[in-house]
N, C-alpha and C. Protein backbone atom coordinates (compact mmCIF):
# COMPACT_ATOMS: atom_id res chain seq x y z
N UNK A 1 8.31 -5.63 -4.14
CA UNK A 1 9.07 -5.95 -5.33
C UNK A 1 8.75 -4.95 -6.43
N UNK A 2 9.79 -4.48 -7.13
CA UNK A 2 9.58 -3.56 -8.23
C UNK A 2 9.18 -4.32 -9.52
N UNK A 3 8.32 -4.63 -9.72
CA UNK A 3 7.42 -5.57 -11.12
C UNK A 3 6.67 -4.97 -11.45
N UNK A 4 5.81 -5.10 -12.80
CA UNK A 4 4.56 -4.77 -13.27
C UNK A 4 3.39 -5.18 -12.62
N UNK A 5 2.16 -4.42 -12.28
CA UNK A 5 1.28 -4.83 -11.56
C UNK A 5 0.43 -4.42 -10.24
N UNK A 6 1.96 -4.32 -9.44
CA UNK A 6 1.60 -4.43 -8.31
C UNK A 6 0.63 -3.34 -7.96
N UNK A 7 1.36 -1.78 -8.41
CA UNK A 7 0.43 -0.91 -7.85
C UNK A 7 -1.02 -1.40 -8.17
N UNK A 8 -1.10 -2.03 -9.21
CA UNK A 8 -2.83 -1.90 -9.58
C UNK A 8 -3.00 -2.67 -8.93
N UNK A 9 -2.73 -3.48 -7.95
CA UNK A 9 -3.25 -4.55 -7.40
C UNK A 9 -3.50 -3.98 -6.16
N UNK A 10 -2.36 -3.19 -5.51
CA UNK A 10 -3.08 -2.37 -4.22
C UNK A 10 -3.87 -1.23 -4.70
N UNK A 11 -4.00 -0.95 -5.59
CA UNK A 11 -5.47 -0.11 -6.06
C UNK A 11 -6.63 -0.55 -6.30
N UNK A 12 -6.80 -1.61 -7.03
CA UNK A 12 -7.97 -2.72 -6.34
C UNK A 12 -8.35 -2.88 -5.33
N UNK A 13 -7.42 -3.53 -4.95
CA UNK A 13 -7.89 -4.11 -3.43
C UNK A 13 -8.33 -2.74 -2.66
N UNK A 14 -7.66 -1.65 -2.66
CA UNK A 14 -7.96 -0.55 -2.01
C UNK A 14 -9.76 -0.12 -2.24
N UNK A 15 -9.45 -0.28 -4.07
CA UNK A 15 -10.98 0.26 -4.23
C UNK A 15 -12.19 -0.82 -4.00
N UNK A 16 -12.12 -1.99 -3.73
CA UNK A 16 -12.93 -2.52 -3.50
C UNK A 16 -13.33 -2.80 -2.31
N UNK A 17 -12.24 -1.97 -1.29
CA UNK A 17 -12.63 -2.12 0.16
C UNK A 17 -13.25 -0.54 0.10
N UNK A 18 -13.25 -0.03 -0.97
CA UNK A 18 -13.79 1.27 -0.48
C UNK A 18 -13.28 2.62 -0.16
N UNK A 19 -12.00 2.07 -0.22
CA UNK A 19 -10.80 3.02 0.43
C UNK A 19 -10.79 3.69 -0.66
N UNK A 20 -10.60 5.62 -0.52
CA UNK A 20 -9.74 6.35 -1.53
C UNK A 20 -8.90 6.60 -1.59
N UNK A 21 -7.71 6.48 -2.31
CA UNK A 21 -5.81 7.17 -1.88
C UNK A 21 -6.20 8.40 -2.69
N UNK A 22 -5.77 8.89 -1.23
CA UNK A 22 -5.39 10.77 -1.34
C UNK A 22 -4.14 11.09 -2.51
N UNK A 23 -3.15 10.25 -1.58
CA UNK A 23 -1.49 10.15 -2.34
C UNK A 23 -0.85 9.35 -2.13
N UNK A 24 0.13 9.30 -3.50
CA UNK A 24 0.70 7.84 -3.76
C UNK A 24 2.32 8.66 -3.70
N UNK A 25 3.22 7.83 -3.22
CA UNK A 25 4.39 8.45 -3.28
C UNK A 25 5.63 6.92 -3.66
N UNK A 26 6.28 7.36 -4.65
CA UNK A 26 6.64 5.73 -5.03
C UNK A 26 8.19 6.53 -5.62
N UNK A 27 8.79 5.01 -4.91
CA UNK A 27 10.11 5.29 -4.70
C UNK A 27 11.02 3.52 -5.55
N UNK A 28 12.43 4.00 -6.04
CA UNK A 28 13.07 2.31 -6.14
C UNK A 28 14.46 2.96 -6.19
N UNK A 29 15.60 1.73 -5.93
CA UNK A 29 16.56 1.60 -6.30
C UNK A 29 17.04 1.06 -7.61
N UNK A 30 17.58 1.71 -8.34
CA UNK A 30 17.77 0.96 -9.57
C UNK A 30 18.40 -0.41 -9.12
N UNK A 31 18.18 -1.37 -10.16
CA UNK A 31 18.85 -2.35 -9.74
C UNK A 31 18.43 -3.09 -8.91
N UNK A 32 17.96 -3.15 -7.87
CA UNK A 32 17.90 -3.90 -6.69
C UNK A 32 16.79 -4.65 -6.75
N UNK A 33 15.89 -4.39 -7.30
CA UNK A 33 14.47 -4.97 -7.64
C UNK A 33 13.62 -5.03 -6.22
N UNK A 34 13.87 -3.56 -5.84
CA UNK A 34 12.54 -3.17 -5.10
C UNK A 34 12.05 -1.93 -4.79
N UNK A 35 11.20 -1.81 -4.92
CA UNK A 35 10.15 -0.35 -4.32
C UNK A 35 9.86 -0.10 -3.15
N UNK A 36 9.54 1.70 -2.74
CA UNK A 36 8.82 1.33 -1.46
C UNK A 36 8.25 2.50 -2.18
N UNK A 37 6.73 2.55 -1.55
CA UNK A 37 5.55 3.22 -1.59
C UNK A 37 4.76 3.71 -0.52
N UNK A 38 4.51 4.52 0.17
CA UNK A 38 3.41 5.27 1.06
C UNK A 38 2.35 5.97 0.43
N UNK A 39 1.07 5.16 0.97
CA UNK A 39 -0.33 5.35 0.37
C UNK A 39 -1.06 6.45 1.48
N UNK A 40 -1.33 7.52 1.50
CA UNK A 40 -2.45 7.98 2.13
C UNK A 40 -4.05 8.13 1.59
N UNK A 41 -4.63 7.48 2.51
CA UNK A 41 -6.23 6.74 2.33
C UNK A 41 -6.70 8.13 3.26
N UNK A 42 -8.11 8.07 2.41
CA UNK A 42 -9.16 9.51 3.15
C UNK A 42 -9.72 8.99 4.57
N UNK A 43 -10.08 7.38 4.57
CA UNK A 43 -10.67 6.92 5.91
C UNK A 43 -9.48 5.57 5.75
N UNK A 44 -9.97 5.23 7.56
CA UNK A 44 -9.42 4.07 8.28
C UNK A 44 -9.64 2.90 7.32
N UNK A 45 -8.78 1.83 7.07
CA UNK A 45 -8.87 0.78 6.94
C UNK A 45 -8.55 -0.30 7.67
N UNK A 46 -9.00 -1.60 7.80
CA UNK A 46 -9.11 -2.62 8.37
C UNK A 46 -7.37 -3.24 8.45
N UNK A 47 -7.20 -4.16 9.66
CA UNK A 47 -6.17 -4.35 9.50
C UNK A 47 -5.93 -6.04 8.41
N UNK A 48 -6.68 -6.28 8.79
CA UNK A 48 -7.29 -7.50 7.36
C UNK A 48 -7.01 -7.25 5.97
N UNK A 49 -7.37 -5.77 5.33
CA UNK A 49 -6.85 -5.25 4.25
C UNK A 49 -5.52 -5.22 4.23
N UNK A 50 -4.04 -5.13 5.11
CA UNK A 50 -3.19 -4.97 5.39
C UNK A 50 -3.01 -6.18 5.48
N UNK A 51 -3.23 -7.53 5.85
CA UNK A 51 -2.53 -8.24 5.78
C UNK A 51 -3.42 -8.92 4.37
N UNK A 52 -3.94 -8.52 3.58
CA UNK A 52 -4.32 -8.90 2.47
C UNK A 52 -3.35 -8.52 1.50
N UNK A 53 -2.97 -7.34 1.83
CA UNK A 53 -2.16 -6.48 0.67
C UNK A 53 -0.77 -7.21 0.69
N UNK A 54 -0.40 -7.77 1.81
CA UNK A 54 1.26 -8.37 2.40
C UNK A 54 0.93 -9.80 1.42
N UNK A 55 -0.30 -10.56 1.82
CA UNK A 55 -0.20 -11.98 1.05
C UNK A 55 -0.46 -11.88 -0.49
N UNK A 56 -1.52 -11.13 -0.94
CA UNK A 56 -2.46 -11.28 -2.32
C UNK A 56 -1.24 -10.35 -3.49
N UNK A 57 -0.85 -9.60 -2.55
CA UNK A 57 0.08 -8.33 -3.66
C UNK A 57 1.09 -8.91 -3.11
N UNK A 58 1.71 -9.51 -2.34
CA UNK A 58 3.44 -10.09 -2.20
C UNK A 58 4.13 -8.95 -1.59
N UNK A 59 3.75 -8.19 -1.12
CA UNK A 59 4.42 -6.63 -0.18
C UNK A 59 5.17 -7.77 1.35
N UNK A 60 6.65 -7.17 0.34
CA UNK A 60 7.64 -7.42 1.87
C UNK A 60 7.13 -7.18 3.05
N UNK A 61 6.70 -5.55 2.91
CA UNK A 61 6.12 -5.12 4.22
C UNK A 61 5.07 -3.92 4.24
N UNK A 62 3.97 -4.10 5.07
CA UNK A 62 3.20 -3.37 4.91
C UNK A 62 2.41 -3.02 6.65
N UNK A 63 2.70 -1.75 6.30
CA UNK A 63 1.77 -1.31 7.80
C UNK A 63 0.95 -0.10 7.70
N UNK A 64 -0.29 -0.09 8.92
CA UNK A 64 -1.11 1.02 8.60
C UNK A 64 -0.51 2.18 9.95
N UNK A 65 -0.72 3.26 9.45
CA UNK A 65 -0.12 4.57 10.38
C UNK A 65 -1.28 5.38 10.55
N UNK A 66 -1.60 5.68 11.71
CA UNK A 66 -2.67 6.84 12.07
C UNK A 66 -1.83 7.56 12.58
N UNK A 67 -1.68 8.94 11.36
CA UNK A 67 -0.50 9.83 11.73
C UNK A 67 -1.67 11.12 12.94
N UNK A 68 -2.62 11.23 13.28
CA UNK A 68 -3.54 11.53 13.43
C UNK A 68 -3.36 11.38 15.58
N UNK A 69 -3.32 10.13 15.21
CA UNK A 69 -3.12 9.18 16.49
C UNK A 69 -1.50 9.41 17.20
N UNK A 70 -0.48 9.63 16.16
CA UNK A 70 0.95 9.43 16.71
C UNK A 70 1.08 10.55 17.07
N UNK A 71 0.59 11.89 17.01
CA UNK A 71 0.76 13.18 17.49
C UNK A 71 0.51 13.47 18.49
């Protein structure tokens, strides 16, 4: 959802698991009242953090990518 907040809320949660974001890339439709965002983190995170970020931050959708792994 495109609201106030949210990023800082997956920046929290990020930094308190430890995680650093490399890069943030943030995108919306006017109007439509929603965002999408791709986070790249320096190390692996848990998939627990991911479904933390979907319930605690309200993210439609959220998944982790090991672009690393898909090659």
């Amino acid at each position: 959802h495109d609201r106030p907040g949210v990023i800082g809320k997956v920046g929290t949660l990020l930094g308190k698991a430890g995680a650093n974001i490399a890069n943030f890339a943030l995108g919306r439709k006017n109007g439509s009242g929603l965002a999408v965002g791709a986070l790249q983190i320096d190390d692996d995170i848990s998939g627990a953090i991911v479904e933390t970020m979907k319930e605690d931050v309200d993210l439609l959708w959220a998944e982790k990518i090991n672009f690393a792994e898909a090659l």
